[in-house]
C-alpha atoms as a PDB file:
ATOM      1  CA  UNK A   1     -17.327  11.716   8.349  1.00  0.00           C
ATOM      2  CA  UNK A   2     -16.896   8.393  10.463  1.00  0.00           C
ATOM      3  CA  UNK A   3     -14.485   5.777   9.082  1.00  0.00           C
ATOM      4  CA  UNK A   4     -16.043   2.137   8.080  1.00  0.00           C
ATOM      5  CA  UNK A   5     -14.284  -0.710   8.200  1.00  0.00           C
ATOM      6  CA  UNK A   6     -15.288  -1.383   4.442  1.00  0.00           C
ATOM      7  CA  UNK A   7     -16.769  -4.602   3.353  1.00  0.00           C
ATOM      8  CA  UNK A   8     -14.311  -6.044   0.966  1.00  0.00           C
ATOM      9  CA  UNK A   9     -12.074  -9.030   1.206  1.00  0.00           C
ATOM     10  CA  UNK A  10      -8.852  -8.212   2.221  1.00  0.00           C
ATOM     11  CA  UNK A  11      -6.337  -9.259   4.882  1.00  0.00           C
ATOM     12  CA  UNK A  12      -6.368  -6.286   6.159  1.00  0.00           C
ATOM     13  CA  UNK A  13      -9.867  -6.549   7.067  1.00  0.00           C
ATOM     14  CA  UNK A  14      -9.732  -8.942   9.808  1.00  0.00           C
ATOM     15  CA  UNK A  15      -7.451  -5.751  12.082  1.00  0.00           C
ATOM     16  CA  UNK A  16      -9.191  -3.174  10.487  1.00  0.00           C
ATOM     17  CA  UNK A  17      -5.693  -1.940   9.213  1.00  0.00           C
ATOM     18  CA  UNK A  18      -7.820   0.601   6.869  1.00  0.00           C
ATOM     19  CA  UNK A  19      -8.088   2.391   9.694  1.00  0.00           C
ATOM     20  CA  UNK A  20      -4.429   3.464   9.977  1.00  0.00           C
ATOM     21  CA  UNK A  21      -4.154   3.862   6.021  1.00  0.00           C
ATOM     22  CA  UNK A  22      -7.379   6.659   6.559  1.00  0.00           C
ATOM     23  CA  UNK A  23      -5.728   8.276   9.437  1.00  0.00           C
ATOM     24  CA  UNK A  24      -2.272   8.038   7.309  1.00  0.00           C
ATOM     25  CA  UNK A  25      -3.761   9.894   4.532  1.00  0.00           C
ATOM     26  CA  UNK A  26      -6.072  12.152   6.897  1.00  0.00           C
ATOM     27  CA  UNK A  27      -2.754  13.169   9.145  1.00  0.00           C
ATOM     28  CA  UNK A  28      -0.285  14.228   5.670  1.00  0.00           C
ATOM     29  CA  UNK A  29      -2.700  15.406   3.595  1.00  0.00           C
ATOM     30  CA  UNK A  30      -1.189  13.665  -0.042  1.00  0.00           C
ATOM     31  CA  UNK A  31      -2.703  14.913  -2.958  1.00  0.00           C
ATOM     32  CA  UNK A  32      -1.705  11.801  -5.546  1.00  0.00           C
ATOM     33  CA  UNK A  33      -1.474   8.353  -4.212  1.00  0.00           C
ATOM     34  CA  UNK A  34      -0.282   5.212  -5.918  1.00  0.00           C
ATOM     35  CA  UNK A  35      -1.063   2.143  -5.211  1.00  0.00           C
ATOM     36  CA  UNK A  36       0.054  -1.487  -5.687  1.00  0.00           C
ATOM     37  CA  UNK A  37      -1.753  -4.132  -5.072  1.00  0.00           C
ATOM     38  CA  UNK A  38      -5.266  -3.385  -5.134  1.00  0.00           C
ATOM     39  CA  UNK A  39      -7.247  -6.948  -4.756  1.00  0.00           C
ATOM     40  CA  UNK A  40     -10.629  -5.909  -4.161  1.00  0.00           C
ATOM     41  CA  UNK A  41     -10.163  -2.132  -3.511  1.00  0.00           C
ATOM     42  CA  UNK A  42     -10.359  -2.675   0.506  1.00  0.00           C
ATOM     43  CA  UNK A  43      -7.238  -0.315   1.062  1.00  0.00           C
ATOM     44  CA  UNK A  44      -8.113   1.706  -2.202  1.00  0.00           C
ATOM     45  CA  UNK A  45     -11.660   2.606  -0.100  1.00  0.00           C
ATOM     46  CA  UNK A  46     -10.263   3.392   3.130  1.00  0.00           C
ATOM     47  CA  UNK A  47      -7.670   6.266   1.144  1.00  0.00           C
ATOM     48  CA  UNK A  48     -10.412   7.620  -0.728  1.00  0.00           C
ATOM     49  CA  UNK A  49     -13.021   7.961   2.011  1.00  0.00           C
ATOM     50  CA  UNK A  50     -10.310   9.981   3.878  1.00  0.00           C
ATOM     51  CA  UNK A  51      -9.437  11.629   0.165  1.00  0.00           C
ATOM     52  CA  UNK A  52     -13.276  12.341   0.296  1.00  0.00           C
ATOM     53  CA  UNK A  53     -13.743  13.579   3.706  1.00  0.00           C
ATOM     54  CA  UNK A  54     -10.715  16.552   2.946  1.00  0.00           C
ATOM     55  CA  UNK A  55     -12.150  17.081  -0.337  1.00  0.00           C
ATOM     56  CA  UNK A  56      -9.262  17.011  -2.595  1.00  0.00           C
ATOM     57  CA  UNK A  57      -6.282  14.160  -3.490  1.00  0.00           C
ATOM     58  CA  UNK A  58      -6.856  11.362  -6.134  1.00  0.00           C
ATOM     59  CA  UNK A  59      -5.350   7.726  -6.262  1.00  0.00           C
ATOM     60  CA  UNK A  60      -3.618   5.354  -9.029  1.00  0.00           C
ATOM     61  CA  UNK A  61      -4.667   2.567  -8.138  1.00  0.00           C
ATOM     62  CA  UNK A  62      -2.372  -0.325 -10.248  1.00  0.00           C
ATOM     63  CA  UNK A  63      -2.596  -4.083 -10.284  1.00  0.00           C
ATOM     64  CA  UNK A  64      -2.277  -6.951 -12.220  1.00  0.00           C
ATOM     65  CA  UNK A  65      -5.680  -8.293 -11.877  1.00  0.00           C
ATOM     66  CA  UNK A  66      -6.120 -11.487 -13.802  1.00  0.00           C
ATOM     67  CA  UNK A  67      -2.386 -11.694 -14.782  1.00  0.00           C
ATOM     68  CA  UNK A  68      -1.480 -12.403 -11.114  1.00  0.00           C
ATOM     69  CA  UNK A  69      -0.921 -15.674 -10.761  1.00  0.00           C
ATOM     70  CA  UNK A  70      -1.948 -16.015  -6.902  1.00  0.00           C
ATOM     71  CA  UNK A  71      -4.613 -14.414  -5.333  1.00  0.00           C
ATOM     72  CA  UNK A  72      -6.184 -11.767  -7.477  1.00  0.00           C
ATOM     73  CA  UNK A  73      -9.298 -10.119  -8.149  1.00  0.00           C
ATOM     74  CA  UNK A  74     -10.781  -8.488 -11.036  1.00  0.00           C
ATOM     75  CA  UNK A  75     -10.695  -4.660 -12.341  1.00  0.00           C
ATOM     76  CA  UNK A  76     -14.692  -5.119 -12.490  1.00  0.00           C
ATOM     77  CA  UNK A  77     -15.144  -6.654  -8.995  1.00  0.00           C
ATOM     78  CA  UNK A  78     -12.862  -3.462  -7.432  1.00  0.00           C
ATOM     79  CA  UNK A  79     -15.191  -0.903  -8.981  1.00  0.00           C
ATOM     80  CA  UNK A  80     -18.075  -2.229  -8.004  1.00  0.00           C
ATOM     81  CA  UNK A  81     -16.739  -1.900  -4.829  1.00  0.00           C
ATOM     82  CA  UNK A  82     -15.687   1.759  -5.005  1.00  0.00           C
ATOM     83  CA  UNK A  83     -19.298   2.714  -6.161  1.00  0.00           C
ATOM     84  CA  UNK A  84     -20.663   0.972  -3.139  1.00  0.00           C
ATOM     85  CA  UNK A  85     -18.783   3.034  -1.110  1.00  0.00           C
ATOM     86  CA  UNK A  86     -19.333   6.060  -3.290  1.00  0.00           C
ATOM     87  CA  UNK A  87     -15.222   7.153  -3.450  1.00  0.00           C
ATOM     88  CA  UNK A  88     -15.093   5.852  -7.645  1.00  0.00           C
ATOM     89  CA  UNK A  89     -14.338   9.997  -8.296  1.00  0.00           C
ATOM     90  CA  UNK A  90     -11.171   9.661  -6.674  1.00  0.00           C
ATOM     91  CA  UNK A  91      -9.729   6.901  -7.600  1.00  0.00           C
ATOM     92  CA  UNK A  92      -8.132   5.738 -11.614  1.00  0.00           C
ATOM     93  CA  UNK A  93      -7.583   1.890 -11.622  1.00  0.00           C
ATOM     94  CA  UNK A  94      -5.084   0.487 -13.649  1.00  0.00           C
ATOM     95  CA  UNK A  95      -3.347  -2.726 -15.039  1.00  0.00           C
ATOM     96  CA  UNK A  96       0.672  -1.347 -14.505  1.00  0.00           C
ATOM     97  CA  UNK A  97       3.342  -4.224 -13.271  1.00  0.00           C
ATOM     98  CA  UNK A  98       5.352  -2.577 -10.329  1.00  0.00           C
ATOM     99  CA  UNK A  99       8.944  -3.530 -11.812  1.00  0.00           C
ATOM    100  CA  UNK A 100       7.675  -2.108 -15.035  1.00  0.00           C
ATOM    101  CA  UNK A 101       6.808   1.351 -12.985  1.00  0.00           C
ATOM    102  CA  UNK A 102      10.372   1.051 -10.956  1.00  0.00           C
ATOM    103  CA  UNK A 103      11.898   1.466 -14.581  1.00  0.00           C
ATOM    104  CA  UNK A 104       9.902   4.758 -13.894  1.00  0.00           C
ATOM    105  CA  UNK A 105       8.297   5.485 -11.762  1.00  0.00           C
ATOM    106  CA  UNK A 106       6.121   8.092 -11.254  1.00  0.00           C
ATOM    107  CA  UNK A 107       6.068  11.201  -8.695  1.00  0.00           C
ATOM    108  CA  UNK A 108       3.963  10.608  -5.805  1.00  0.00           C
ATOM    109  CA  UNK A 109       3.048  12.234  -2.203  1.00  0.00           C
ATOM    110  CA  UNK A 110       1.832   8.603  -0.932  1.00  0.00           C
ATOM    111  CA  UNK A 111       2.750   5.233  -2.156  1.00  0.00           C
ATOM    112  CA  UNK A 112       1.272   2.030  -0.584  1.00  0.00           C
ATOM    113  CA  UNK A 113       2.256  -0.823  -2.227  1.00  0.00           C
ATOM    114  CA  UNK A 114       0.748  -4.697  -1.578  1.00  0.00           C
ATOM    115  CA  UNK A 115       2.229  -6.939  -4.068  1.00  0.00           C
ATOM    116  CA  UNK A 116       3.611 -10.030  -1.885  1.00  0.00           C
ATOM    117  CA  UNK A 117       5.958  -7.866  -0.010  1.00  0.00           C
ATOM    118  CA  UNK A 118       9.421  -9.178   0.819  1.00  0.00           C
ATOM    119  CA  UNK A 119      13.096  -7.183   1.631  1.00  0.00           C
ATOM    120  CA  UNK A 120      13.977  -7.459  -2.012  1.00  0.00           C
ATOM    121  CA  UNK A 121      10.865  -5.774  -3.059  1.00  0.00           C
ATOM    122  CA  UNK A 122      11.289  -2.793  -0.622  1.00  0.00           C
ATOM    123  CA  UNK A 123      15.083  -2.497  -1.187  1.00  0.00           C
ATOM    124  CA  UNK A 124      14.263  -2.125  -4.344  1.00  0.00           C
ATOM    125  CA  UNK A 125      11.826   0.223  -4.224  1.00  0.00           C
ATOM    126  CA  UNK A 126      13.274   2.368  -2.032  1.00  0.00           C
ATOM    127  CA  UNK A 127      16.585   2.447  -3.790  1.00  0.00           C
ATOM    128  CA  UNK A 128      14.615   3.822  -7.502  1.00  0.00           C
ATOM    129  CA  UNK A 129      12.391   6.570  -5.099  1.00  0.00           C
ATOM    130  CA  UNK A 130      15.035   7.612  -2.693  1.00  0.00           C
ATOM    131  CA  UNK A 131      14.540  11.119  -3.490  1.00  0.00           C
ATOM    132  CA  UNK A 132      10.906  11.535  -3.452  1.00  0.00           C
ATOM    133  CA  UNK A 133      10.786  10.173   0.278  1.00  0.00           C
ATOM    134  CA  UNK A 134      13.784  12.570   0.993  1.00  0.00           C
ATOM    135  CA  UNK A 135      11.858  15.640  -0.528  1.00  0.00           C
ATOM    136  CA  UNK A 136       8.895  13.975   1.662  1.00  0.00           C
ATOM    137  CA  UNK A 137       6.863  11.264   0.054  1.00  0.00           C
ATOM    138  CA  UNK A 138       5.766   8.621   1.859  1.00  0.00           C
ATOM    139  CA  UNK A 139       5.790   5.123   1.781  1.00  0.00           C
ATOM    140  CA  UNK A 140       3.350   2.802   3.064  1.00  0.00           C
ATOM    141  CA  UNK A 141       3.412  -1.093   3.064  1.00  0.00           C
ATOM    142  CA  UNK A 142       2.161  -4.491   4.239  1.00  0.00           C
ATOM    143  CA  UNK A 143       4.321  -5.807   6.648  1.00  0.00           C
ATOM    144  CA  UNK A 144       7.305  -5.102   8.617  1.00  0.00           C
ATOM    145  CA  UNK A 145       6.782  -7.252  11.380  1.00  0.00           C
ATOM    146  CA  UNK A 146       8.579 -10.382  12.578  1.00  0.00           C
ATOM    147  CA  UNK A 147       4.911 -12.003  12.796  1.00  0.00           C
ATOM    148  CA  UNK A 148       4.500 -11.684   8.731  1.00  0.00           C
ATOM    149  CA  UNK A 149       7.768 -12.055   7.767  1.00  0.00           C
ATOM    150  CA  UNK A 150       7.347 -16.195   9.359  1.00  0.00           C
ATOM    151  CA  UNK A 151       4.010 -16.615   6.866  1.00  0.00           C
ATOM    152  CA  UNK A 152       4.101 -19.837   4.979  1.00  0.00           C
ATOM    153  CA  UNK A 153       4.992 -18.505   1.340  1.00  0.00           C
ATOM    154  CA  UNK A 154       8.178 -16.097   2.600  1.00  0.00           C
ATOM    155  CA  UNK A 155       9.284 -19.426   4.182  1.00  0.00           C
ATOM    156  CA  UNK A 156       8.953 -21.755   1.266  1.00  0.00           C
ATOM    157  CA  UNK A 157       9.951 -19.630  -1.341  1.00  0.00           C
ATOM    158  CA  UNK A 158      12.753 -18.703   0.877  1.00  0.00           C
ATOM    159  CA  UNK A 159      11.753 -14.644   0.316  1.00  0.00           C
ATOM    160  CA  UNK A 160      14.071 -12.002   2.364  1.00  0.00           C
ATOM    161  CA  UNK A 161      12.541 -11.061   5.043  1.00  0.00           C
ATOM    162  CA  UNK A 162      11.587  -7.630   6.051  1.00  0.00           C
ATOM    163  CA  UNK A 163      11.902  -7.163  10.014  1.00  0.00           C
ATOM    164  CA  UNK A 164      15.890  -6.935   9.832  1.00  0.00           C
ATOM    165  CA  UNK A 165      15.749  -4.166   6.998  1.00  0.00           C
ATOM    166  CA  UNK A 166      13.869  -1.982   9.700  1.00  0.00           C
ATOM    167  CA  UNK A 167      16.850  -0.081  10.960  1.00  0.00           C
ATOM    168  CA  UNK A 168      18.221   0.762   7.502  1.00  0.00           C
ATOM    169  CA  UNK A 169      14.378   1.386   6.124  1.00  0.00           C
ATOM    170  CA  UNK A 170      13.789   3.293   9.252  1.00  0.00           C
ATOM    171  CA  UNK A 171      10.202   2.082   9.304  1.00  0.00           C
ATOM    172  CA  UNK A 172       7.451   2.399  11.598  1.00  0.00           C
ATOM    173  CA  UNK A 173       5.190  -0.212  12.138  1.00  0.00           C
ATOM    174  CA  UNK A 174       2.124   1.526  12.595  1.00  0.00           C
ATOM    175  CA  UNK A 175      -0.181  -1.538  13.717  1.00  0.00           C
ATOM    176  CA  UNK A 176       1.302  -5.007  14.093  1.00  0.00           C
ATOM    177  CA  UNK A 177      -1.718  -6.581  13.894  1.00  0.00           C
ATOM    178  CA  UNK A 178      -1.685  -9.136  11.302  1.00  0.00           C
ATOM    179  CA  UNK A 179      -0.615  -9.120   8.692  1.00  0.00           C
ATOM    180  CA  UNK A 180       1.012  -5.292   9.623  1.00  0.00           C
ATOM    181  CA  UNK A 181       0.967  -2.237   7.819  1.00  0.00           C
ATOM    182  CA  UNK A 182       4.182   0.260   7.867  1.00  0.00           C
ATOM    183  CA  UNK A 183       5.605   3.726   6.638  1.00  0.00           C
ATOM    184  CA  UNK A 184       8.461   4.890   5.367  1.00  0.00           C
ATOM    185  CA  UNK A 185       9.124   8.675   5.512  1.00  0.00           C
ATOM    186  CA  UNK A 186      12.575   9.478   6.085  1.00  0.00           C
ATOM    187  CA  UNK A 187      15.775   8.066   5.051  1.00  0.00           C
ATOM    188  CA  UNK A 188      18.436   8.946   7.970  1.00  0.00           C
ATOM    189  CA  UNK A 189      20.322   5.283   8.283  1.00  0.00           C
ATOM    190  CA  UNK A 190      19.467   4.741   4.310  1.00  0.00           C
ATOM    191  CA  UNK A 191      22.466   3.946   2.426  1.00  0.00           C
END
């Protein structure tokens, strides 16, 4: 199977960042996935198609839909979307609020989270699943890089950015191409 850059409004798109997230999943293999943010399903596609191609893995797929108060899509609009694509098998969409799940959270083998990202958020989220990336989960996200960290709504609502956090994250940036996308998946300078 050939990747697609899928159809679906998301600013990933624009970089074809759903590349990396299918090689991501294609490279460790995860057999549950959960995922924040979903929008339209763009990054939800580009894990299942690679879910698809091995045959086995299924994704949680949470967002707020309607209740977001920004940008948001619908639950309807992101299925439609994943039977276009034909990957609807291996994903389960949900309406879950992330600090509700960090109360918690669930186990997970790949988490990729897309929720207005800041350093607060990740601190967070890294201090409630410390051991599952330790016993090897992984942790994927938008942004890490200096270029996102300087958009418009970090700066006005004065958000904490994420760039300085990568040393004690110990995060890759695996494409800085706007807006970025980066993993987490070990914890040496964590403390």
């Amino acid at each position: 199977m050939t990747y697609i850059n899928p159809d679906v409004n998301s600013s990933y798109k624009k970089n074809n960042l759903g590349k990396n997230i299918y090689n991501v999943v294609l490279k460790h293999r995860p057999k549950k996935i959960v995922e924040f943010g979903t929008l339209e399903g763009y990054s939800t596609i580009s894990m299942a198609l690679a879910l698809k191609e091995m045959g086995e893995g299924h994704i949680y797929s949470y967002d707020l839909w309607e209740k977001y108060p920004y940008k948001h899509s619908t639950i309807s609009a992101c299925k439609k979307n994943l039977k276009k694509y034909d990957v609807e098998k291996f994903v389960t969409l949900g309406q879950i609020d992330f600090y509700e799940w960090l109360k918690d959270p669930e186990d997970f083998d790949l988490l990729h989270i897309d929720i207005s990202n800041d350093g607060d958020i990740l601190n967070n989220l890294v201090a409630t699943v410390e051991e599952q990336i330790v016993n090897g989960s992984i942790i994927l996200f938008e942004g890490g890089s200096q270029k996102r960290d300087e958009i418009e709504w970090m700066i006005k609502y004065n958000k904490k950015p994420i760039f300085p956090l990568r040393e004690k994250l110990n995060y890759d940036i695996i494409n800085k191409a706007f807006p970025s996308i980066s993993m987490i998946k070990d914890l040496k300078n964590y403390d």
